[in-house]
C-alpha atoms as a PDB file:
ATOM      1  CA  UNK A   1      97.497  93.449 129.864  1.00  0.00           C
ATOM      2  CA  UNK A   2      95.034  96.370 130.465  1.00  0.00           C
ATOM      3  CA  UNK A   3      91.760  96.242 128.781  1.00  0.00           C
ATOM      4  CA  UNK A   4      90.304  99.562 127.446  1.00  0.00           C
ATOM      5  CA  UNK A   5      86.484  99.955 128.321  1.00  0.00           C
ATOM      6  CA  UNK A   6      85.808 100.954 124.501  1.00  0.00           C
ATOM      7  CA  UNK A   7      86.708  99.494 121.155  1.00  0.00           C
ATOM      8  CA  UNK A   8      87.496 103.364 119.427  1.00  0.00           C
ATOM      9  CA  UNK A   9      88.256 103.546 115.660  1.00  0.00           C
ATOM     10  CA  UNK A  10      91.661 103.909 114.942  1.00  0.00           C
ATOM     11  CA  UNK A  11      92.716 106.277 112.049  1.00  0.00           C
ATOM     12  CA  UNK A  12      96.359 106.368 110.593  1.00  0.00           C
ATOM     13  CA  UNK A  13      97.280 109.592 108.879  1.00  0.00           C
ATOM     14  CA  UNK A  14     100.870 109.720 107.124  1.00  0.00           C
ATOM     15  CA  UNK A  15     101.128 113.640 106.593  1.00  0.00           C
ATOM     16  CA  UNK A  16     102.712 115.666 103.718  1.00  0.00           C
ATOM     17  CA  UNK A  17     101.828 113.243 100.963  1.00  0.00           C
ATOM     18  CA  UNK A  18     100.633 110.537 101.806  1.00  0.00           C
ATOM     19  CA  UNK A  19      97.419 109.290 104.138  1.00  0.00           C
ATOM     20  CA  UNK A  20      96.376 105.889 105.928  1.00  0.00           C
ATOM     21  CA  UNK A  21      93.211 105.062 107.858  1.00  0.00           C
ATOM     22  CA  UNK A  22      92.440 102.281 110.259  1.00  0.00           C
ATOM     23  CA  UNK A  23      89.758 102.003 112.419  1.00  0.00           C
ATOM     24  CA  UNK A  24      89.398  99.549 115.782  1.00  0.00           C
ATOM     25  CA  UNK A  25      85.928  97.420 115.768  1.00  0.00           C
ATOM     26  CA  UNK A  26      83.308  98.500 116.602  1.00  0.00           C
ATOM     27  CA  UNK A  27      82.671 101.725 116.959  1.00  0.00           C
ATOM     28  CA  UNK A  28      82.877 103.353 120.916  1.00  0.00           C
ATOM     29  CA  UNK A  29      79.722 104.348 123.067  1.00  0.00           C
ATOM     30  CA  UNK A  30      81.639 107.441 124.044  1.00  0.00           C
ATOM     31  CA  UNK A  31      84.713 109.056 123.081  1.00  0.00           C
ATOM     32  CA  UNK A  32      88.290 107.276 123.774  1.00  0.00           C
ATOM     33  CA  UNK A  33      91.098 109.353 125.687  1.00  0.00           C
ATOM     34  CA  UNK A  34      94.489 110.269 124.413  1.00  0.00           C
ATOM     35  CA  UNK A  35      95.772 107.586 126.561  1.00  0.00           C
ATOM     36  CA  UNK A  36      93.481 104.480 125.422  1.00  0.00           C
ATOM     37  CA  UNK A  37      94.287 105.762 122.002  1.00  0.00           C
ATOM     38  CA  UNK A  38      98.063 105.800 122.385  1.00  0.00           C
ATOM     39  CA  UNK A  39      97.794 102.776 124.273  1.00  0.00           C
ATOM     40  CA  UNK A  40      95.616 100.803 121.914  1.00  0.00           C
ATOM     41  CA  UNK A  41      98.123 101.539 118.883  1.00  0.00           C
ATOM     42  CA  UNK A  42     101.340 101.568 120.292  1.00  0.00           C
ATOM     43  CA  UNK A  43     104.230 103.835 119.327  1.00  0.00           C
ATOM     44  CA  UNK A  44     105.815 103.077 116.466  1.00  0.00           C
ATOM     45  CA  UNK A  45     108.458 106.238 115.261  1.00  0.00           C
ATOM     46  CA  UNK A  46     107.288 108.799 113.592  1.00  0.00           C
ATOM     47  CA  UNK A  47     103.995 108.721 114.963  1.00  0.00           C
ATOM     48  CA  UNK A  48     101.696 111.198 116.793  1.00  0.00           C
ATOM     49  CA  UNK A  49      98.134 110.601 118.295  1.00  0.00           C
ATOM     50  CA  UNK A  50      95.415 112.227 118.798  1.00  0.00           C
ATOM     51  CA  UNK A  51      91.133 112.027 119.018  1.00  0.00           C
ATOM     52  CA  UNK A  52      88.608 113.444 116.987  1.00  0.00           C
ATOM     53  CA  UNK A  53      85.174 112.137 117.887  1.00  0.00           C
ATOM     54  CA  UNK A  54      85.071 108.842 118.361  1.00  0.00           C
ATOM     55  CA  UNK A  55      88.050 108.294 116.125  1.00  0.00           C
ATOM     56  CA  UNK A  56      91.701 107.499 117.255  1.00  0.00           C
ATOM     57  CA  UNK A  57      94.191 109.534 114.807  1.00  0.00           C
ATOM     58  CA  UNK A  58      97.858 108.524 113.837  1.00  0.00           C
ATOM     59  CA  UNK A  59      99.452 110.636 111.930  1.00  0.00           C
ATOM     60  CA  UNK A  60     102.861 109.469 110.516  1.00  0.00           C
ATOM     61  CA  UNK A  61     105.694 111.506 109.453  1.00  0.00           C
ATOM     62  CA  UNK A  62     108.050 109.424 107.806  1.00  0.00           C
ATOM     63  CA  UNK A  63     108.731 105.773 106.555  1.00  0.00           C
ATOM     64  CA  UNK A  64     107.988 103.296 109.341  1.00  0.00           C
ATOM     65  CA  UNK A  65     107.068  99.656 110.265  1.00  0.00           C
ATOM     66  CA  UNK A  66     104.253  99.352 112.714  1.00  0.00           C
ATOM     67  CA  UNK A  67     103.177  96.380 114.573  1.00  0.00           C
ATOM     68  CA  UNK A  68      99.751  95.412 114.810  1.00  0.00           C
ATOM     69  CA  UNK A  69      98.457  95.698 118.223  1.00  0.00           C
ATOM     70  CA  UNK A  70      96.870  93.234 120.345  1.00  0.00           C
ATOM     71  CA  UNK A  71      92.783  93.395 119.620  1.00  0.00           C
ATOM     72  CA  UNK A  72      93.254  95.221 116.592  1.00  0.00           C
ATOM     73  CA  UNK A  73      91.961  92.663 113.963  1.00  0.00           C
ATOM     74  CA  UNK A  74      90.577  94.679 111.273  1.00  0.00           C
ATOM     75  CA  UNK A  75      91.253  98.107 109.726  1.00  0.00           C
ATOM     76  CA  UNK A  76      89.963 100.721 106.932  1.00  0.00           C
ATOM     77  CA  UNK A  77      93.143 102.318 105.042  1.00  0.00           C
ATOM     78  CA  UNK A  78      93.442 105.431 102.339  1.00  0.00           C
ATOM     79  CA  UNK A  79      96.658 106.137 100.859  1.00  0.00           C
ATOM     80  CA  UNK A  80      97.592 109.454  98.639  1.00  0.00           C
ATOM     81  CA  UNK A  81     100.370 109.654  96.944  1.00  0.00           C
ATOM     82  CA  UNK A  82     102.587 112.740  96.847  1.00  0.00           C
ATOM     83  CA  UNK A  83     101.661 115.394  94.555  1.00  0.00           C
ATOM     84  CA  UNK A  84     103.976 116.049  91.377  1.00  0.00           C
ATOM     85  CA  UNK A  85     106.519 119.190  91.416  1.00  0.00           C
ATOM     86  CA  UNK A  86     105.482 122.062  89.126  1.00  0.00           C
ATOM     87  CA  UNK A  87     107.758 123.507  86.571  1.00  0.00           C
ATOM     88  CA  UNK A  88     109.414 126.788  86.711  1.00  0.00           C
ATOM     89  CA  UNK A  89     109.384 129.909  84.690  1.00  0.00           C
ATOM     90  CA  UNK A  90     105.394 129.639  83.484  1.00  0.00           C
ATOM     91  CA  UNK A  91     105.247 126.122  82.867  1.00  0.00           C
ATOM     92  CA  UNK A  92     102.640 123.416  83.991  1.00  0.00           C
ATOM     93  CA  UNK A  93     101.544 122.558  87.270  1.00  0.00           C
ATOM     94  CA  UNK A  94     102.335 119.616  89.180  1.00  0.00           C
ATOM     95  CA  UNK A  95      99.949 116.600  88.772  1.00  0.00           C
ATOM     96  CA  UNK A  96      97.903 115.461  92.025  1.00  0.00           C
ATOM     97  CA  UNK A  97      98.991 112.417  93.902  1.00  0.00           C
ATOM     98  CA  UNK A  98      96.569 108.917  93.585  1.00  0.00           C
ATOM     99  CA  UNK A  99      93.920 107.698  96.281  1.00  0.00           C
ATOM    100  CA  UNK A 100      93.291 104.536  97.375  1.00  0.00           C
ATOM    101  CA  UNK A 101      90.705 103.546  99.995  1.00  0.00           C
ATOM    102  CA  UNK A 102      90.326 100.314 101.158  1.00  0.00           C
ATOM    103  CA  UNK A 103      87.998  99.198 103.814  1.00  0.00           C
ATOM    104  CA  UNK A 104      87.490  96.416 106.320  1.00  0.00           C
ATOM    105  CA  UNK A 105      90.826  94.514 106.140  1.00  0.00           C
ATOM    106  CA  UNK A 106      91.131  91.482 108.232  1.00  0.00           C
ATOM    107  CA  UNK A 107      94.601  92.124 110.561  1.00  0.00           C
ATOM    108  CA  UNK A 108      96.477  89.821 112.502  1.00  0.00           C
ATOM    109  CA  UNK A 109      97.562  91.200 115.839  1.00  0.00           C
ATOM    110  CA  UNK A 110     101.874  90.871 115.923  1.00  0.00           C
ATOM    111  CA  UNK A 111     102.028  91.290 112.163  1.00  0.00           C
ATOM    112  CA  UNK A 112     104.326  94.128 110.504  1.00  0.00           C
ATOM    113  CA  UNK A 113     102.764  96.672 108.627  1.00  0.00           C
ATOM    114  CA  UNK A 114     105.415  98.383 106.303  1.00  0.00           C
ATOM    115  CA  UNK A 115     104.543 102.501 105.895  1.00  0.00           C
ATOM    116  CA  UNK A 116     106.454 104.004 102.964  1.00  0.00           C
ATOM    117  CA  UNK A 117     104.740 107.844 102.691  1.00  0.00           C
ATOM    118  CA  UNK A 118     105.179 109.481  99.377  1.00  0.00           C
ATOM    119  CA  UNK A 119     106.437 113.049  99.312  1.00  0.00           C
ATOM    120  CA  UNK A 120     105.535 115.961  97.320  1.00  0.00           C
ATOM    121  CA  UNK A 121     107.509 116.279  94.273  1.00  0.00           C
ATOM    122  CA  UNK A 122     109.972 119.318  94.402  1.00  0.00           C
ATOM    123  CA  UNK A 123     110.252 121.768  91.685  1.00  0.00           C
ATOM    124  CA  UNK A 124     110.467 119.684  88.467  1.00  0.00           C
ATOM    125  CA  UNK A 125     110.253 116.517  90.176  1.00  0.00           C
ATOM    126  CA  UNK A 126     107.328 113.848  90.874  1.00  0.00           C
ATOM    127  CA  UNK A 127     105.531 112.969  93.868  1.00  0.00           C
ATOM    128  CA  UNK A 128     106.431 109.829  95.416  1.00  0.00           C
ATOM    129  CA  UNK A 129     103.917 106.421  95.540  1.00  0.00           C
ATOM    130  CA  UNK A 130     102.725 106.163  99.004  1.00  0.00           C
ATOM    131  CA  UNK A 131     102.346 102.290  99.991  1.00  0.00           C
ATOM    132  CA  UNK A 132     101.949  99.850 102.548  1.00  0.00           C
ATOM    133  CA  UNK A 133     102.532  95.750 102.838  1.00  0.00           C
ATOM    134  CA  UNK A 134     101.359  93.928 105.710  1.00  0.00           C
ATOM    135  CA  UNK A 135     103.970  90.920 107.000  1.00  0.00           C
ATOM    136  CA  UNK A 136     105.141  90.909 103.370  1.00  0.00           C
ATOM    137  CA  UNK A 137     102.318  89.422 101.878  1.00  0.00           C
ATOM    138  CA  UNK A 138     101.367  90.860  98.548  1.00  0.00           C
ATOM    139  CA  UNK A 139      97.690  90.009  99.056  1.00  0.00           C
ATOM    140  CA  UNK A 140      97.671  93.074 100.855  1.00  0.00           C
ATOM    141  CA  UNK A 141      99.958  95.254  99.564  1.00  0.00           C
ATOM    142  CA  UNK A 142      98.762  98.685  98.095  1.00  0.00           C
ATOM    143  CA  UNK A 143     100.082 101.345  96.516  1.00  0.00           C
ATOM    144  CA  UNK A 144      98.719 105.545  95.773  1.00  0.00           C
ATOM    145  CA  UNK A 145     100.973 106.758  92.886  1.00  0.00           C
ATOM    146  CA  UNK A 146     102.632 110.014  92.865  1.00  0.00           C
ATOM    147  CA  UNK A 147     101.357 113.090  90.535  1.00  0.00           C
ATOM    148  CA  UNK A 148     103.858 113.583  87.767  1.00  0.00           C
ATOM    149  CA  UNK A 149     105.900 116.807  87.446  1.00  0.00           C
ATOM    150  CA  UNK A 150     104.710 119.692  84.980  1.00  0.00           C
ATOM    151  CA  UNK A 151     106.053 120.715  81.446  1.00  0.00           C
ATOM    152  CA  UNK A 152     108.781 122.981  81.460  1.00  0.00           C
ATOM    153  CA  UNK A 153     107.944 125.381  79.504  1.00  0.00           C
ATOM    154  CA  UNK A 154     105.326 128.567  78.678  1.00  0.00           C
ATOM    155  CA  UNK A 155     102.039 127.448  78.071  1.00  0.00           C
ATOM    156  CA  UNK A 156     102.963 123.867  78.748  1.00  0.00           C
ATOM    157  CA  UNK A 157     100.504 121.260  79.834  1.00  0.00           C
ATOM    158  CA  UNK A 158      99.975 120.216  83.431  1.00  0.00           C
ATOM    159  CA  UNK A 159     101.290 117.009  85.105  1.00  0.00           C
ATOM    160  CA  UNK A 160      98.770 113.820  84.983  1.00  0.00           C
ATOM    161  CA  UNK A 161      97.723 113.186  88.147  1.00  0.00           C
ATOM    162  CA  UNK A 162      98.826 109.986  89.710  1.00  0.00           C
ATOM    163  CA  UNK A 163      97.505 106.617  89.255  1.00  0.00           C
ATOM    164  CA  UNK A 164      96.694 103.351  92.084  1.00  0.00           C
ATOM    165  CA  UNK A 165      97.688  99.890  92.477  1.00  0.00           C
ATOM    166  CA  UNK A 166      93.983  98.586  93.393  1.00  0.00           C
ATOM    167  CA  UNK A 167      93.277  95.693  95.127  1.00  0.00           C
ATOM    168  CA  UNK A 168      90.430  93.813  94.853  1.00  0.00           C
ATOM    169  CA  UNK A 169      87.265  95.417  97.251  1.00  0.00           C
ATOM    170  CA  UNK A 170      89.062  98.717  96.910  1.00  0.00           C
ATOM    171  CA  UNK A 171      88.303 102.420  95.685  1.00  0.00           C
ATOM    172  CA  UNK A 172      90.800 103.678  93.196  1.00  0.00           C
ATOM    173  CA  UNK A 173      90.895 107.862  92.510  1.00  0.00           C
ATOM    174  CA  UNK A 174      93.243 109.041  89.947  1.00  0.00           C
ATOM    175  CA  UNK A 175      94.875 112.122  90.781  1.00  0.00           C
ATOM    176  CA  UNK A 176      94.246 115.440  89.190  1.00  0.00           C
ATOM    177  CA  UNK A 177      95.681 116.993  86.448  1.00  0.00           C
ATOM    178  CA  UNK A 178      97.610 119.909  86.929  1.00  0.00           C
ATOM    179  CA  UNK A 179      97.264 123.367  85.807  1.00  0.00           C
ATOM    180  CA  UNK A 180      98.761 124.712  82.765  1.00  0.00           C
ATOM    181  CA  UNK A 181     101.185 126.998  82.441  1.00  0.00           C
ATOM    182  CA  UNK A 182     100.822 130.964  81.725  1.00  0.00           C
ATOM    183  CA  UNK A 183      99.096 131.557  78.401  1.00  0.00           C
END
């Protein structure tokens, strides 16, 4: 096993919906290559790395399971859910997705985290929750609703914006409202 000569923070990022952050303890003296990064978080699919600052980046493009690295024992995580579908022909905006940020989660290295990122809602559709479980145990399992679609109609009301399963020590943001339709 290679040891890296800094601890960086770790940031997971699941793109067009949905968003995850986890950081490495502590924090680095200097900033981490593209190779400690991608070496400290493994390669799961659907996964891209990259550094800003002193922060390791995953971004995720799809559903995925990720295993916890070795020396990765705790972890800061925001989920968004996907953003609700607008209506056509003058009606309401799609409601935003939910937020949920939890920080300082205790991991254990070998575990599975389960990634399930929440798409935008097409036209006249909903955005999808985005959520993830780690090793199946509903202790920490969290969830960032998706926005709900639009009215279909002229001068119809928005979608509401999309609500959070919250957990206990985390930060729960409703999504917004969406716009209304022509009036």
């Amino acid at each position: 096993m290679t040891k890296l000569l800094h601890k960086p923070h770790l940031i997971l990022i699941a793109l067009l919906a949905g968003v995850l952050t986890v950081p490495i303890a502590p924090q680095a003296q200097s900033a981490p290559s593209l190779a400690q990064c991608a070496q400290t978080v493994g390669t799961p699919a659907s996964l891209t790395v990259t550094v800003t600052g002193n922060d390791c980046v995953l971004t995720f493009t799809g559903d995925t399971t990720w295993t916890i690295p070795a020396g990765l024992t705790s972890a800061r995580f925001l989920l968004v859910g996907g953003g609700g579908g607008g209506s056509g022909d003058g009606g309401g905006g799609g409601g935003g997705g939910g937020a949920l940020y939890h920080s300082n989660v205790s991991l254990t290295p070998g575990s599975v985290a389960n990634i399930d990122q929440g798409a935008g809602g097409a036209s006249n559709s909903a955005g999808a929750q985005t959520r993830i479980d780690l090793n199946g145990d509903s202790t920490y399992e969290w969830s960032a609703g998706g926005g709900s679609v639009g009215l279909g109609w002229s001068y119809a009301d928005g979608g509401s914006g999309g609500l959070v399963n919250s957990q206990s020590g985390a930060t729960a943001y409703t999504g917004g409202r969406g716009g209304d339709g022509f009036r």
